[in-house]
N, C-alpha and C. Protein backbone atom coordinates (compact mmCIF):
# COMPACT_ATOMS: atom_id res chain seq x y z
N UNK A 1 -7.34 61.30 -34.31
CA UNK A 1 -7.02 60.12 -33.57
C UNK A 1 -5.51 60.08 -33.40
N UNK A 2 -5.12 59.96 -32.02
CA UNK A 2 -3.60 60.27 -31.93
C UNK A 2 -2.87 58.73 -31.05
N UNK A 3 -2.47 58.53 -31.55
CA UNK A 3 -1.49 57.46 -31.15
C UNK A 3 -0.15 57.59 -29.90
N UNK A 4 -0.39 58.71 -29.16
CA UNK A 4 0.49 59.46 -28.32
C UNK A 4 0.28 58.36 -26.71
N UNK A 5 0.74 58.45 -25.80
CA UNK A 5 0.97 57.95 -24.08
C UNK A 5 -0.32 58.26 -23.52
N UNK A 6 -0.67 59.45 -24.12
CA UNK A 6 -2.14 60.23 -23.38
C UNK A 6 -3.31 59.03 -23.46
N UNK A 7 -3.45 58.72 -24.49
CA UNK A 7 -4.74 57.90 -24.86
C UNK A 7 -4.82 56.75 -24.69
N UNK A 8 -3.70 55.99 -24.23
CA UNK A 8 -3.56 55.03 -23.54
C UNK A 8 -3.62 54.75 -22.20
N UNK A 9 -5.22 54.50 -22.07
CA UNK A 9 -5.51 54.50 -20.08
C UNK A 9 -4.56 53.39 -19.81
N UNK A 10 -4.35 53.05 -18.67
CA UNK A 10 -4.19 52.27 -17.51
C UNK A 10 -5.25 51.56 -17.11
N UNK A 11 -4.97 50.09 -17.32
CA UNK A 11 -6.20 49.38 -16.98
C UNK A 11 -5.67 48.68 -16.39
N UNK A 12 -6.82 48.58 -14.94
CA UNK A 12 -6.37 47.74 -13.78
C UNK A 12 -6.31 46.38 -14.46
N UNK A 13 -5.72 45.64 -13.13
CA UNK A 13 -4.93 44.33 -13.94
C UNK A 13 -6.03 43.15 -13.22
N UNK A 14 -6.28 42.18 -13.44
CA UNK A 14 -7.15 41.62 -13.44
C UNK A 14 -6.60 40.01 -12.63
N UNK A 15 -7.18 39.17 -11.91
CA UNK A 15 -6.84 38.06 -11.67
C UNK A 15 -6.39 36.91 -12.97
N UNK A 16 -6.49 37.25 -14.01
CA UNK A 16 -5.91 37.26 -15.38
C UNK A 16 -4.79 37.34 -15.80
N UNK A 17 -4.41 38.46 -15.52
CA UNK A 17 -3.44 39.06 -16.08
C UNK A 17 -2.23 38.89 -15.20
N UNK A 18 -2.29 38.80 -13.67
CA UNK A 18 -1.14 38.76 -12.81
C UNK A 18 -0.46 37.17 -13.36
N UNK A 19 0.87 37.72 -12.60
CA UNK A 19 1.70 36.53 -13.42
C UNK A 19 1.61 34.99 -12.21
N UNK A 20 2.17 34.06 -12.81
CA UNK A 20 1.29 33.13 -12.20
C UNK A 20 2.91 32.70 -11.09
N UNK A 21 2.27 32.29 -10.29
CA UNK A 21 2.61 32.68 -9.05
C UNK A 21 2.57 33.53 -7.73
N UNK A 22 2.05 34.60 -8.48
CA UNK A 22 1.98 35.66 -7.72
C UNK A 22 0.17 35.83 -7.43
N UNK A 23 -0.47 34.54 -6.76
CA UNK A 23 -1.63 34.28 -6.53
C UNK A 23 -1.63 35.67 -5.18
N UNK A 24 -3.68 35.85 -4.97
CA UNK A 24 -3.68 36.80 -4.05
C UNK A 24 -3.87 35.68 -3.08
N UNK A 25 -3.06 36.37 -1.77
CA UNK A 25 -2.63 35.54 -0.89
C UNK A 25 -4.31 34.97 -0.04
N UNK A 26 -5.40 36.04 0.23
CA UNK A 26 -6.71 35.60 0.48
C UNK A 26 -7.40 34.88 0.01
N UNK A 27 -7.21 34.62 -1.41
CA UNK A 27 -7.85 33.65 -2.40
C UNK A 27 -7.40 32.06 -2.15
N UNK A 28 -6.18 32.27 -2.02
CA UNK A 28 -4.84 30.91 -2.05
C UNK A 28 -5.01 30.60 -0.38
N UNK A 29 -5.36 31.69 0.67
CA UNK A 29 -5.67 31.10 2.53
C UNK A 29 -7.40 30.62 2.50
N UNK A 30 -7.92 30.96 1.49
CA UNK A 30 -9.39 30.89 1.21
C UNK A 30 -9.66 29.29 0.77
N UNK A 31 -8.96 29.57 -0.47
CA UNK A 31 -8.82 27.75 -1.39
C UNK A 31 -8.60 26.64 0.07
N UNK A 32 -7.73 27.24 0.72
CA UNK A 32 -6.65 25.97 1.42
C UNK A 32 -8.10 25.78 2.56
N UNK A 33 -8.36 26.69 2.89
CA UNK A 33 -9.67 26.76 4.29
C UNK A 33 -10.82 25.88 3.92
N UNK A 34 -11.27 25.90 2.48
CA UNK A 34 -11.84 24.65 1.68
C UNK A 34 -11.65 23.79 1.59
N UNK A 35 -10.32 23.38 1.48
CA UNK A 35 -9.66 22.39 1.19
C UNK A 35 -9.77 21.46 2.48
N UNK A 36 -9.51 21.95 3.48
CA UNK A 36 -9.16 22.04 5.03
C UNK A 36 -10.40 21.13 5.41
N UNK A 37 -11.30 22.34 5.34
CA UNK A 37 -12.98 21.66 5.89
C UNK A 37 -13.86 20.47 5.11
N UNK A 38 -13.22 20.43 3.36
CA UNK A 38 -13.34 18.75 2.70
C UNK A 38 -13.01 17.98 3.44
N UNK A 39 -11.49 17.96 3.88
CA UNK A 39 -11.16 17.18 3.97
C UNK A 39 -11.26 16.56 4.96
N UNK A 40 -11.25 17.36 6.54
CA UNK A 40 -12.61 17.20 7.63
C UNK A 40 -13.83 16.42 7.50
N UNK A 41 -14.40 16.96 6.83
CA UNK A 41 -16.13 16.06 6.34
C UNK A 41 -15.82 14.95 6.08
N UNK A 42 -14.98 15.05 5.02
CA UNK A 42 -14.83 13.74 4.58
C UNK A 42 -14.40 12.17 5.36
N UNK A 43 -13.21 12.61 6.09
CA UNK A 43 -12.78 12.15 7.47
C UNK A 43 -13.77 11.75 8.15
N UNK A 44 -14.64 13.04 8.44
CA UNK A 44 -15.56 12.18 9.76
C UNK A 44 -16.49 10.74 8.94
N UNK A 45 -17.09 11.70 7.85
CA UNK A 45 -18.08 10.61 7.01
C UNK A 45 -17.28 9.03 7.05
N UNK A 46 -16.37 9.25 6.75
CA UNK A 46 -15.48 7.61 6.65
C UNK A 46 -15.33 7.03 7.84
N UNK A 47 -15.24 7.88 9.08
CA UNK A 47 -14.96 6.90 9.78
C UNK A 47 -16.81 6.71 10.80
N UNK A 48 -17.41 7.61 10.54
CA UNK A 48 -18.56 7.20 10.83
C UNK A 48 -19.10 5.76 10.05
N UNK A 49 -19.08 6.11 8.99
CA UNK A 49 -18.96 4.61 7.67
C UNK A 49 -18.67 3.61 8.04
N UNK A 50 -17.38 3.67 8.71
CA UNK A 50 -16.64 2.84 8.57
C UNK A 50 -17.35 1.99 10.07
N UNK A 51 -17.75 2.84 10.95
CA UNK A 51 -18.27 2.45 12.69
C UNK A 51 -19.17 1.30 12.20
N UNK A 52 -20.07 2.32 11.08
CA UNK A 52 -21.73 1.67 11.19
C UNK A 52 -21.68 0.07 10.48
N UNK A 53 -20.24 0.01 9.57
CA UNK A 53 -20.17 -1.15 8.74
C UNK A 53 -19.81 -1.73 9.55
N UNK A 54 -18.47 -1.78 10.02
CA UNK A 54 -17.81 -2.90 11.33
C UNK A 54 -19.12 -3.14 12.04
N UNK A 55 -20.14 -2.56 12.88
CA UNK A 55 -20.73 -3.57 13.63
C UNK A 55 -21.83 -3.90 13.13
N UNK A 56 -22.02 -3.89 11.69
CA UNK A 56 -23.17 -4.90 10.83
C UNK A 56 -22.59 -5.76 10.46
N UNK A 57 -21.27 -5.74 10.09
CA UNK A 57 -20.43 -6.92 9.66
C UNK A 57 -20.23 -7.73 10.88
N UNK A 58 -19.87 -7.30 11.83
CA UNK A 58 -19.93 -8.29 13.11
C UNK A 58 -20.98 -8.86 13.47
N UNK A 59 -22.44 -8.65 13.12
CA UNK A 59 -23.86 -9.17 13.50
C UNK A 59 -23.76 -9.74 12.90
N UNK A 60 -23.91 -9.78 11.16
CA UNK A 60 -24.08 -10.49 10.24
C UNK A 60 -23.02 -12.08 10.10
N UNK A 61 -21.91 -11.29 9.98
CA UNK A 61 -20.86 -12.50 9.93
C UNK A 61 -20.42 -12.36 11.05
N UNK A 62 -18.84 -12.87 11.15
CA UNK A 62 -18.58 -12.88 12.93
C UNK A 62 -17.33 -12.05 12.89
N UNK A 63 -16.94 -12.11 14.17
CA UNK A 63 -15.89 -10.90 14.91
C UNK A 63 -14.90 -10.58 13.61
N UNK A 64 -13.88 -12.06 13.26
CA UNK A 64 -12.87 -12.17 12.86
C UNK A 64 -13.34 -11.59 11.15
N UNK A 65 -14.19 -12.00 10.51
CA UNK A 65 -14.48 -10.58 9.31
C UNK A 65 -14.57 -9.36 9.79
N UNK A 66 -15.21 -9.20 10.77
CA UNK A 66 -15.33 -7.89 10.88
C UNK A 66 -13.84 -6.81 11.41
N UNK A 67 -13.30 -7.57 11.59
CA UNK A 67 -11.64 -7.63 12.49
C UNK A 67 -10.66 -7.18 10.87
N UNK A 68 -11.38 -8.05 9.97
CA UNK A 68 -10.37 -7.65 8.96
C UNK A 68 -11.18 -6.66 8.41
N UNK A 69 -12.31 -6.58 7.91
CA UNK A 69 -12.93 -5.09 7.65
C UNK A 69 -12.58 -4.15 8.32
N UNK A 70 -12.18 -3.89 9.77
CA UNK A 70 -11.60 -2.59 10.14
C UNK A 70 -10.33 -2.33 9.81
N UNK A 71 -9.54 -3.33 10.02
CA UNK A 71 -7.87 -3.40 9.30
C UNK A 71 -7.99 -2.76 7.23
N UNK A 72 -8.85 -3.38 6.65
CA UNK A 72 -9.09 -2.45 5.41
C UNK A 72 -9.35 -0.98 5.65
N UNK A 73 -10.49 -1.14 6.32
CA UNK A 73 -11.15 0.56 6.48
C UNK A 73 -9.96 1.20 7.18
N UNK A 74 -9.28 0.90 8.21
CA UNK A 74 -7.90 2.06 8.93
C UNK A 74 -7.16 2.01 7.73
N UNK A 75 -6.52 1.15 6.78
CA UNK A 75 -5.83 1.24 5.68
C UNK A 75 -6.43 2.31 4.71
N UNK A 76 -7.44 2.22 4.73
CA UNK A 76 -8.30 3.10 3.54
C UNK A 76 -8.04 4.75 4.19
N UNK A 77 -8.12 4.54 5.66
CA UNK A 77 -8.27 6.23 6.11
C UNK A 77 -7.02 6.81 6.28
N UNK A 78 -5.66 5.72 6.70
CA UNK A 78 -4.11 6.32 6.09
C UNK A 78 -4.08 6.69 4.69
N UNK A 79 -4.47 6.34 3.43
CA UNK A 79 -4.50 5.97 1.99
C UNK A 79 -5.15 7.63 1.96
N UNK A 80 -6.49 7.97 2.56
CA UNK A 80 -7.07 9.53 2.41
C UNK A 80 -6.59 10.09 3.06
N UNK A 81 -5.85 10.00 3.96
CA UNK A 81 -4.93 11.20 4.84
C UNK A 81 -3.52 11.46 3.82
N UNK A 82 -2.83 10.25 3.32
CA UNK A 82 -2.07 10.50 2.37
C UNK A 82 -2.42 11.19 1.28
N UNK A 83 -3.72 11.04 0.78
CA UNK A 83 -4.04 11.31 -0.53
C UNK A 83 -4.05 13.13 -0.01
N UNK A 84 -4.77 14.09 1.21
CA UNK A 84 -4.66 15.12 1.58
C UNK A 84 -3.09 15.58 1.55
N UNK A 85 -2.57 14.54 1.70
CA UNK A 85 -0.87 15.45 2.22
C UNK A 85 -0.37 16.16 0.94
N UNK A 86 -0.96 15.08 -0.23
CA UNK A 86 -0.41 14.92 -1.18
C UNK A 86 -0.74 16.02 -2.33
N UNK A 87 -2.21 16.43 -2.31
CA UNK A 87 -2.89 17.24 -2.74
C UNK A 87 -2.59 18.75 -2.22
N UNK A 88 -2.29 18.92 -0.77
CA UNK A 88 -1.86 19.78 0.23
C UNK A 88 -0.69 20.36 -0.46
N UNK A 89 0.27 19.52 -1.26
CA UNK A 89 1.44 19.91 -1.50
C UNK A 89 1.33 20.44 -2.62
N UNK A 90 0.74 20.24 -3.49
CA UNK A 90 0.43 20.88 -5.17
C UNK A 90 0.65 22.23 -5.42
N UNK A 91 1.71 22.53 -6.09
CA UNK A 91 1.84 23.62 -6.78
C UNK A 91 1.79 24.21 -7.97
N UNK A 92 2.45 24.87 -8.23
CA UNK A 92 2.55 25.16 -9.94
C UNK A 92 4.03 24.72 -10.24
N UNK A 93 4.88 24.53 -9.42
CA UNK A 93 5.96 24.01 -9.59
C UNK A 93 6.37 22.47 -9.33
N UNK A 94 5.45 21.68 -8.61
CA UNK A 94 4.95 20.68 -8.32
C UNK A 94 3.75 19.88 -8.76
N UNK A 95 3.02 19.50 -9.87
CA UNK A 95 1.72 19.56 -10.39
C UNK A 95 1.34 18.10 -10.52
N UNK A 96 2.59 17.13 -10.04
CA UNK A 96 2.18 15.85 -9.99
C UNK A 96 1.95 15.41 -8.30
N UNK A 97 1.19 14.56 -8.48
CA UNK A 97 0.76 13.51 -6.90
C UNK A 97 1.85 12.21 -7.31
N UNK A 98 1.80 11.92 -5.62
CA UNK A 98 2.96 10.93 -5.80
C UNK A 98 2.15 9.68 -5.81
N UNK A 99 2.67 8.70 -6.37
CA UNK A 99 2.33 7.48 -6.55
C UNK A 99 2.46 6.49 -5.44
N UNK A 100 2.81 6.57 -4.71
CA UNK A 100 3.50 5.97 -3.38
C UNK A 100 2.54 4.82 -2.42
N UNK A 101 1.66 5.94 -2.73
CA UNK A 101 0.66 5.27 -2.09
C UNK A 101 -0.74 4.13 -2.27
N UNK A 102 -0.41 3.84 -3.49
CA UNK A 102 -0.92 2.10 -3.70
C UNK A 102 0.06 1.41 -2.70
N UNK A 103 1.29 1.42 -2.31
CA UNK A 103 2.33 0.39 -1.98
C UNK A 103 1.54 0.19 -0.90
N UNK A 104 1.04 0.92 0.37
CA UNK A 104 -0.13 1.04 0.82
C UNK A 104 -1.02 -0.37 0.92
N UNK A 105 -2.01 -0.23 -0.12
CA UNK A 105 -3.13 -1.33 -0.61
C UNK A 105 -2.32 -2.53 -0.77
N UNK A 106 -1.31 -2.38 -1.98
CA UNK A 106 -0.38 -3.45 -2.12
C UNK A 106 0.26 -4.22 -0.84
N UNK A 107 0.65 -3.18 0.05
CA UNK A 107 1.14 -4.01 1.00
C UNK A 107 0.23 -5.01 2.28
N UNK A 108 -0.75 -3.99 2.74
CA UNK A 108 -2.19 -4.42 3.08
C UNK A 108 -2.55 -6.22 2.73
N UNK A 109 -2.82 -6.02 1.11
CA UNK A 109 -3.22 -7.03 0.56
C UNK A 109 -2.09 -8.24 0.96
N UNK A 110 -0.90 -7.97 0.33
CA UNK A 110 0.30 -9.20 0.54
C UNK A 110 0.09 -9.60 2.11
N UNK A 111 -0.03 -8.81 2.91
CA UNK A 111 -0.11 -9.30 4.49
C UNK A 111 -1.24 -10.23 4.04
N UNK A 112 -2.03 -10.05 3.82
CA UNK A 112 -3.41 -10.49 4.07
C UNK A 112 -3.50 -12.23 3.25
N UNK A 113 -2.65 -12.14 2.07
CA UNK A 113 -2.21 -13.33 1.39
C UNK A 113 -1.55 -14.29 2.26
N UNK A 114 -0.58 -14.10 2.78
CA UNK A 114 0.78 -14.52 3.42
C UNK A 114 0.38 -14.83 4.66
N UNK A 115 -0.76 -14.24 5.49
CA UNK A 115 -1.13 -14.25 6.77
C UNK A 115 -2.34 -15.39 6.97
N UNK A 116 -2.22 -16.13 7.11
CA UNK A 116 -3.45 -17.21 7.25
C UNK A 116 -5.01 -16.91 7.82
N UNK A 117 -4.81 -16.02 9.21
CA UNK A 117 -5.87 -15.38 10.05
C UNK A 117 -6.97 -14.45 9.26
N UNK A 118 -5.52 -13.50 8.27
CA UNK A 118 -6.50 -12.70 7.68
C UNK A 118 -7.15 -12.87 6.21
N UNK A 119 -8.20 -12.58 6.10
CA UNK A 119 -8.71 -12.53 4.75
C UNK A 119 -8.80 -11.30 3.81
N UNK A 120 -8.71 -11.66 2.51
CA UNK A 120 -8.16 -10.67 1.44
C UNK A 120 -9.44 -9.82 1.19
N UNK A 121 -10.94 -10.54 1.09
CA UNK A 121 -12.12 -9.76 0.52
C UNK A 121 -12.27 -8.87 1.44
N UNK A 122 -12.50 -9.07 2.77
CA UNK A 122 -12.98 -8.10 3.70
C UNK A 122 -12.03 -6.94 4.10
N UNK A 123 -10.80 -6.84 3.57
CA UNK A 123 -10.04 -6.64 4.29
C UNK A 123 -9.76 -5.01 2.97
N UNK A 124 -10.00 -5.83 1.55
CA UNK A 124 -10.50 -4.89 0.53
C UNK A 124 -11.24 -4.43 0.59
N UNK A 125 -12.51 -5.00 0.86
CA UNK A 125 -13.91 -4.00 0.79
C UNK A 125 -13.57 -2.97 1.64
N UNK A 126 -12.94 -3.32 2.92
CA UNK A 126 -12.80 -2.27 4.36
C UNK A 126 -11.92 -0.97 3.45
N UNK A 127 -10.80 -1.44 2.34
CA UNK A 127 -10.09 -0.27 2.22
C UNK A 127 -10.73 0.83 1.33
N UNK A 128 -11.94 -0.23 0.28
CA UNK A 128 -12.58 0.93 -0.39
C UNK A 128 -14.16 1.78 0.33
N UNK A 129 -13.97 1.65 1.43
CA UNK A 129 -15.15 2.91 2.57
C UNK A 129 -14.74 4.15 2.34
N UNK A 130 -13.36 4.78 1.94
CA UNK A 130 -13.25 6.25 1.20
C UNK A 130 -14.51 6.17 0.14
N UNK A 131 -14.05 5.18 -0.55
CA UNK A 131 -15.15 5.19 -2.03
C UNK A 131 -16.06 5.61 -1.85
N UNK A 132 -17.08 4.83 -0.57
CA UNK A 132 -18.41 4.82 -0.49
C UNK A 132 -18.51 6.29 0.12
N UNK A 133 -17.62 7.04 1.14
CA UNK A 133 -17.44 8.03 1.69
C UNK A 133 -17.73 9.23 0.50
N UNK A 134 -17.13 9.54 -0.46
CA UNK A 134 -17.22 10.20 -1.79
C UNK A 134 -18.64 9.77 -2.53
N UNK A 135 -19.13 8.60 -3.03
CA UNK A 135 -20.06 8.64 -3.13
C UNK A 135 -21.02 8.96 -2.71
N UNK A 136 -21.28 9.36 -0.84
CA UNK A 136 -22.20 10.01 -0.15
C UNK A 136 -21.50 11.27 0.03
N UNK A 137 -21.10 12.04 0.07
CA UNK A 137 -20.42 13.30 -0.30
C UNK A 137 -21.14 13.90 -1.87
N UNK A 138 -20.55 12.95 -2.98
CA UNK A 138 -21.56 13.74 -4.38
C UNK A 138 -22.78 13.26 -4.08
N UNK A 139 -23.83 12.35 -3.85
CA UNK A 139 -24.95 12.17 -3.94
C UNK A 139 -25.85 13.39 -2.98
N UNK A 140 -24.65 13.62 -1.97
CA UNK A 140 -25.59 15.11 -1.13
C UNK A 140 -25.25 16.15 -1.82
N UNK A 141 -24.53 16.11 -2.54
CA UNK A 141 -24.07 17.58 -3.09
C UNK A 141 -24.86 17.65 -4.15
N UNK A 142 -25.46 16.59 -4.98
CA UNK A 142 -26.77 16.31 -5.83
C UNK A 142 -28.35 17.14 -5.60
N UNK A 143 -28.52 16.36 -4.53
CA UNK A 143 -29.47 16.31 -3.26
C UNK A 143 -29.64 17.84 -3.29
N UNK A 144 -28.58 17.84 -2.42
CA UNK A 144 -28.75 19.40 -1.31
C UNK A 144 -27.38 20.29 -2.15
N UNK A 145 -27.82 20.87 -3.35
CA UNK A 145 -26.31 21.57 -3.50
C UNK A 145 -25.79 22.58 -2.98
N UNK A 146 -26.72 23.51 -1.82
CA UNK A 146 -26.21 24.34 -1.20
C UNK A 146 -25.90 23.96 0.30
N UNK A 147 -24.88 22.72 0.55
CA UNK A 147 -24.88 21.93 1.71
C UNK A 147 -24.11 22.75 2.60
N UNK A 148 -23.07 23.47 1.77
CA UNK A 148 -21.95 24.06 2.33
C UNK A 148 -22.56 25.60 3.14
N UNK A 149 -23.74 25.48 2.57
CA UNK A 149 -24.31 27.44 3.20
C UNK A 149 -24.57 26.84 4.78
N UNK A 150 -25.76 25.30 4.84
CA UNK A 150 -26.21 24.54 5.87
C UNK A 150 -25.35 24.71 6.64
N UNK A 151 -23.58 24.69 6.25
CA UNK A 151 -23.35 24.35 8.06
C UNK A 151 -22.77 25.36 8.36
């Protein structure tokens, strides 16, 4: 048994072993193409959501709720376009999300205080339709877990 250069193979290097940063660039255009088409789905689902609620809320109650339910729900779909930018940006040198974007909701809401016309409940419920958007997103991915082969 010899302890010499000879007997020491060369072993290929592994997605493991490479140093970090130095991601393979197909894997990292692959991730983002995922990332891409979530965040698509997701988009449409919300604002489909968001269609079918505004005009049940307008049958049910009248225009002016339903007026502030869309003013929540467009708040809610800046809030997930932010939340993409934000995620979009993540690195290994970067590993935090910015906080920024409650000021968002926060600000939303204070209008909605301060503003006589508008109301605060509907105007919340409208901003959490991402929520419900994600919740029908995992409940199909439950459902149907090979949703992503479907399309």
């Amino acid at each position: 048994m010899s302890l010499s250069d000879d007997s020491i193979k060369s072993m290929p290097t592994t997605g493991q072993d490479a140093k970090p940063g130095l991601e393979n660039p197909e894997r990292k255009s692959s991730s983002m193409q995922e990332f891409y088409n979530l965040y698509r789905e997701l988009l449409v689902i919300t604002l489909v959501l968001t269609g079918i609620i505004f005009i049940c809320v307008w049958i049910v109650y009248s225009r002016n709720v339903a007026l502030n339910y869309l003013l929540g729900a467009c708040a809610g779909v800046v809030y997930l376009r932010m939340l993409a930018k934000n995620v979009e940006r993540l690195s290994r040198e970067n590993p935090k999300l910015s906080k920024t974007r409650l000021a968002l909701l926060v600000g939303v809401i204070v209008l909605a205080s301060q503003w006589n016309k508008l109301q605060i409940l509907p105007i919340f419920l409208g901003f959490l339709t991402y929520k419900g958007t994600l919740l029908i997103y995992v409940v199909r991915g439950a459902f149907i877990p090979d949703s992503s082969k479907l399309q």
